[in-house]
C-alpha atoms as a PDB file:
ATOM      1  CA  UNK A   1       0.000   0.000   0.000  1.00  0.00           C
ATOM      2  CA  UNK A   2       1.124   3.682  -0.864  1.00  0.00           C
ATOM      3  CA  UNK A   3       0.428   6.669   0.468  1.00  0.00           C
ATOM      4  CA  UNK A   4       0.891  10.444  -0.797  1.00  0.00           C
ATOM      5  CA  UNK A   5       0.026  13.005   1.820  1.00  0.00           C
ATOM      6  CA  UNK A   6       0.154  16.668   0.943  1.00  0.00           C
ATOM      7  CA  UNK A   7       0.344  19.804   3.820  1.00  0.00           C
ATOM      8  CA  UNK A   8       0.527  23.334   3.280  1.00  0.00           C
ATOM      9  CA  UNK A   9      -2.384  24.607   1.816  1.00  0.00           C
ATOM     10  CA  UNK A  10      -4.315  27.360   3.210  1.00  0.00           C
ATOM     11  CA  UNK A  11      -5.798  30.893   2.437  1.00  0.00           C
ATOM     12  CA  UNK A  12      -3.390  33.676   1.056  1.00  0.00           C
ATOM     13  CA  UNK A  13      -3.970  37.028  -0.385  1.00  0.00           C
ATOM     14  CA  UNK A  14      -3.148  37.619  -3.800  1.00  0.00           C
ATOM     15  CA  UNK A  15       0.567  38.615  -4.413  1.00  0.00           C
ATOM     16  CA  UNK A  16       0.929  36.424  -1.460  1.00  0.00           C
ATOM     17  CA  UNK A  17       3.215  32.934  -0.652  1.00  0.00           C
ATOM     18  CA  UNK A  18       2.802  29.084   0.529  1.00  0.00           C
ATOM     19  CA  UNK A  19       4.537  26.148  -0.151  1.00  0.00           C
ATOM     20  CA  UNK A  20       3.338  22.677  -0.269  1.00  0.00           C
ATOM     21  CA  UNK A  21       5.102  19.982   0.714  1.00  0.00           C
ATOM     22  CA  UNK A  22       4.455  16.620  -0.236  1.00  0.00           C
ATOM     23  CA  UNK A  23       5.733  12.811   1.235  1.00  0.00           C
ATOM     24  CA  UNK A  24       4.715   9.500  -0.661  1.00  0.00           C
ATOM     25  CA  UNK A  25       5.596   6.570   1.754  1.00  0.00           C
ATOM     26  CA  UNK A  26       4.716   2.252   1.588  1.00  0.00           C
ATOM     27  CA  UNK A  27       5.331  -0.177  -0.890  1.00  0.00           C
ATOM     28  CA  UNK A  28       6.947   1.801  -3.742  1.00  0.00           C
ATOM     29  CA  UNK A  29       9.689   0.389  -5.949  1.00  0.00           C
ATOM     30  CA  UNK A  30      11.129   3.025  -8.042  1.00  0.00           C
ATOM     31  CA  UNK A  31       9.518   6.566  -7.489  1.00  0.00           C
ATOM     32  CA  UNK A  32      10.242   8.082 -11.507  1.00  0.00           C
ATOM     33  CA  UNK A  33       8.307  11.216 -11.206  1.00  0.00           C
ATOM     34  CA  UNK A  34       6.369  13.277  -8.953  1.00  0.00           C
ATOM     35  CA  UNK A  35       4.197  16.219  -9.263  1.00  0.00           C
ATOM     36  CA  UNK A  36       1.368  18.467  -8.321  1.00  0.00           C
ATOM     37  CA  UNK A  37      -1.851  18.682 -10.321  1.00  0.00           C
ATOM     38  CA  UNK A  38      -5.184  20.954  -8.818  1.00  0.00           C
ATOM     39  CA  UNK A  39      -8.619  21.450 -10.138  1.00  0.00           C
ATOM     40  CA  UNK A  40     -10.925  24.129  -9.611  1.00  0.00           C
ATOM     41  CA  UNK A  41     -14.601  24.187  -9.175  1.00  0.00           C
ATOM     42  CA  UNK A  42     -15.980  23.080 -12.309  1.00  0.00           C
ATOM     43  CA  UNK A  43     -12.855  22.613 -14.051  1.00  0.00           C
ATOM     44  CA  UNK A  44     -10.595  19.430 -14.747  1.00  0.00           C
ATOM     45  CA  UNK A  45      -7.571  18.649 -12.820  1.00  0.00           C
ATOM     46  CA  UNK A  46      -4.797  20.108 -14.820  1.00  0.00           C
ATOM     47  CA  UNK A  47      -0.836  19.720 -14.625  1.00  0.00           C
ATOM     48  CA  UNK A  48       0.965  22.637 -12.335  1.00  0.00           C
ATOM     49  CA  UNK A  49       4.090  21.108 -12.341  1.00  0.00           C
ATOM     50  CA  UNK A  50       6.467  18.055 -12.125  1.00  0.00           C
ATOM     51  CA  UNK A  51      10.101  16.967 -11.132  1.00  0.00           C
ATOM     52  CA  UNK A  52      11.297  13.584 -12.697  1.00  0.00           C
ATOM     53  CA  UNK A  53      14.109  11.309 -10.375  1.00  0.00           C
ATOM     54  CA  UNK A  54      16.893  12.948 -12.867  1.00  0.00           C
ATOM     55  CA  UNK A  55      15.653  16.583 -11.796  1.00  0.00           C
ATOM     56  CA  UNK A  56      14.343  17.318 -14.813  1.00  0.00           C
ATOM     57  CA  UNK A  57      11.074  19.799 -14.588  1.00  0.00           C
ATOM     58  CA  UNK A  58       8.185  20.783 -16.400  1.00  0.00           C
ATOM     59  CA  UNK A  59       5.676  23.477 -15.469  1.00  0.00           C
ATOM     60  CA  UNK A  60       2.443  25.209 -16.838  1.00  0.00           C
ATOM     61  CA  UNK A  61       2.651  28.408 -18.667  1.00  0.00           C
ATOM     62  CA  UNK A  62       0.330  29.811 -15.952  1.00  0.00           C
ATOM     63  CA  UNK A  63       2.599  29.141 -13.346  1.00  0.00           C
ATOM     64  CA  UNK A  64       6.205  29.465 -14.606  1.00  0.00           C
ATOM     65  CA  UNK A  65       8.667  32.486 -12.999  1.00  0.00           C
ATOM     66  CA  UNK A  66       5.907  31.858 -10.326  1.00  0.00           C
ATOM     67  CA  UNK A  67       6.070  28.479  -9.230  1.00  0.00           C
ATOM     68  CA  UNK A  68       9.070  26.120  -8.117  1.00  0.00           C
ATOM     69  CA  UNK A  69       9.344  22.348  -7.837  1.00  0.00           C
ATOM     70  CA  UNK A  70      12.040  20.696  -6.130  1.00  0.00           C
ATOM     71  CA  UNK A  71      11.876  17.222  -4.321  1.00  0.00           C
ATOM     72  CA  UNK A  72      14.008  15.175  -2.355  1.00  0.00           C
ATOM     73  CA  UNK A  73      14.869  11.160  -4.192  1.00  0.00           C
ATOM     74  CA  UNK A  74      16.138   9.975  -0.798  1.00  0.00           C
ATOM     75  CA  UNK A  75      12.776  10.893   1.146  1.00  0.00           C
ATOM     76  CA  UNK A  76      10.314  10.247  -2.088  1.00  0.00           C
ATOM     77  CA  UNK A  77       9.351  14.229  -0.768  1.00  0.00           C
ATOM     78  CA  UNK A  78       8.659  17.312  -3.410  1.00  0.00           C
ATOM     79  CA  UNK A  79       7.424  20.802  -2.556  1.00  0.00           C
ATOM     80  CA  UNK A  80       5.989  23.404  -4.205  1.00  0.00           C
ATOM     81  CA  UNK A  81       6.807  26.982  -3.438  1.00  0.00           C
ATOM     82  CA  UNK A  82       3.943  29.298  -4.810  1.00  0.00           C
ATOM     83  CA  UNK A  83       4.912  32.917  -5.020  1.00  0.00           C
ATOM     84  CA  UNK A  84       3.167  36.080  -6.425  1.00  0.00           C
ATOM     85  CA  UNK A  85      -0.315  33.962  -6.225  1.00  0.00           C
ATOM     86  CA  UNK A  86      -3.101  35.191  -8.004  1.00  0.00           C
ATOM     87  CA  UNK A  87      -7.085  34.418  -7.088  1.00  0.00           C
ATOM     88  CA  UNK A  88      -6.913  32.461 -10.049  1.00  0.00           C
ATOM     89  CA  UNK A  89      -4.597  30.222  -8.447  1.00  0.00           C
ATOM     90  CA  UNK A  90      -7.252  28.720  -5.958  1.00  0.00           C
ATOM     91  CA  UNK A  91      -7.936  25.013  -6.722  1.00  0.00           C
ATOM     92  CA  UNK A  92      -7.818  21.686  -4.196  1.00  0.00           C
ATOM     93  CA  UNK A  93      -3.900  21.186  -4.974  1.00  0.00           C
ATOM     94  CA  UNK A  94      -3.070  17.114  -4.858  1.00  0.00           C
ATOM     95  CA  UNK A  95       0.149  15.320  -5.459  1.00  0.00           C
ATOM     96  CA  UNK A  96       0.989  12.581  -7.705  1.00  0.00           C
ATOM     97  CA  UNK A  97       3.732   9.760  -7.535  1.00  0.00           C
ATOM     98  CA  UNK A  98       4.234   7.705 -10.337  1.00  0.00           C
ATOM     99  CA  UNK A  99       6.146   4.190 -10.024  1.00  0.00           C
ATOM    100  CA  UNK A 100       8.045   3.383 -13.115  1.00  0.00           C
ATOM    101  CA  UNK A 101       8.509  -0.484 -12.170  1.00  0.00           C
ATOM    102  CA  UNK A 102       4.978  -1.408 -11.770  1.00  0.00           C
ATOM    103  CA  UNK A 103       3.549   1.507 -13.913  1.00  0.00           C
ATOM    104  CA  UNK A 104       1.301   2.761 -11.202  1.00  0.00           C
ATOM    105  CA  UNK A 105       0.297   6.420 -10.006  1.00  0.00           C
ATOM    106  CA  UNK A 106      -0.668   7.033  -6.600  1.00  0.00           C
ATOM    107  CA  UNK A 107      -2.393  10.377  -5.473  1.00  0.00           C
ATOM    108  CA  UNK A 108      -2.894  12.356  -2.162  1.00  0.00           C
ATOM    109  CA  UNK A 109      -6.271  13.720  -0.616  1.00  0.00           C
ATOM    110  CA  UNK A 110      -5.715  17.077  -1.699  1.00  0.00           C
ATOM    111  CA  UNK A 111      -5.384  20.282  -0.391  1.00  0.00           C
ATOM    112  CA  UNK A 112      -7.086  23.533  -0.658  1.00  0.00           C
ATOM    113  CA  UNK A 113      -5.415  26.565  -1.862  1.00  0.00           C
ATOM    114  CA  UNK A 114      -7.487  29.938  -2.108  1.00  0.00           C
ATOM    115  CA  UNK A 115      -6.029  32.971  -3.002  1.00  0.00           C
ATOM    116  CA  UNK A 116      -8.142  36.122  -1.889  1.00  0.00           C
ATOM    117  CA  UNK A 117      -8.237  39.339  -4.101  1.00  0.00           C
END
């Protein structure tokens, strides 16, 4: 059994700054790639951004020179520091670990981000 819990989420105001922190944990073989995905109210869940083992990144246009992903191979940890947020930044935020030996992705509960104008 795996399990992906996410902290950090909260209520900002816009311009404002949080991090999210993120720790998978159980009976993982090879953690490949790890990232952070949220959805909105009536919208689908949508890539933010994602760190592979090697370090290599990817983010969405609506978030680069904003966001940052790093994570931590040793720990199967990433984070997710959020600067100069903007209202539309408020979604539930949930992490995703995806095992490269048995092909599997595992995601946390969520959690909620809301950015106040």
């Amino acid at each position: 059994q795996v399990q992906v819990v996410e902290s950090g989420g909260g209520l900002v105001q816009a311009g404002g700054s949080l991090r999210l922190s993120c720790a998978a944990s159980g009976s993982m073989f090879s953690i490949f790639r790890m990232g952070w995905y949220r959805q909105a109210p009536g919208k689908q869940r949508e890539l933010v951004a994602a760190i592979t083992r090697g370090g290599n990144t990817n983010y969405a246009d609506s978030v680069k020179g904003r966001f940052t992903i790093s994570g931590d191979n040793t720990k199967n940890t990433v984070s997710l520091q959020m600067n100069s947020l903007k209202p539309e930044d408020t979604a539930v935020y949930y992490c995703y670990a995806y095992d490269s030996i048995t092909g599997r992705g595992y995601w946390g509960q969520g959690t909620q981000v809301t950015v106040s104008s």
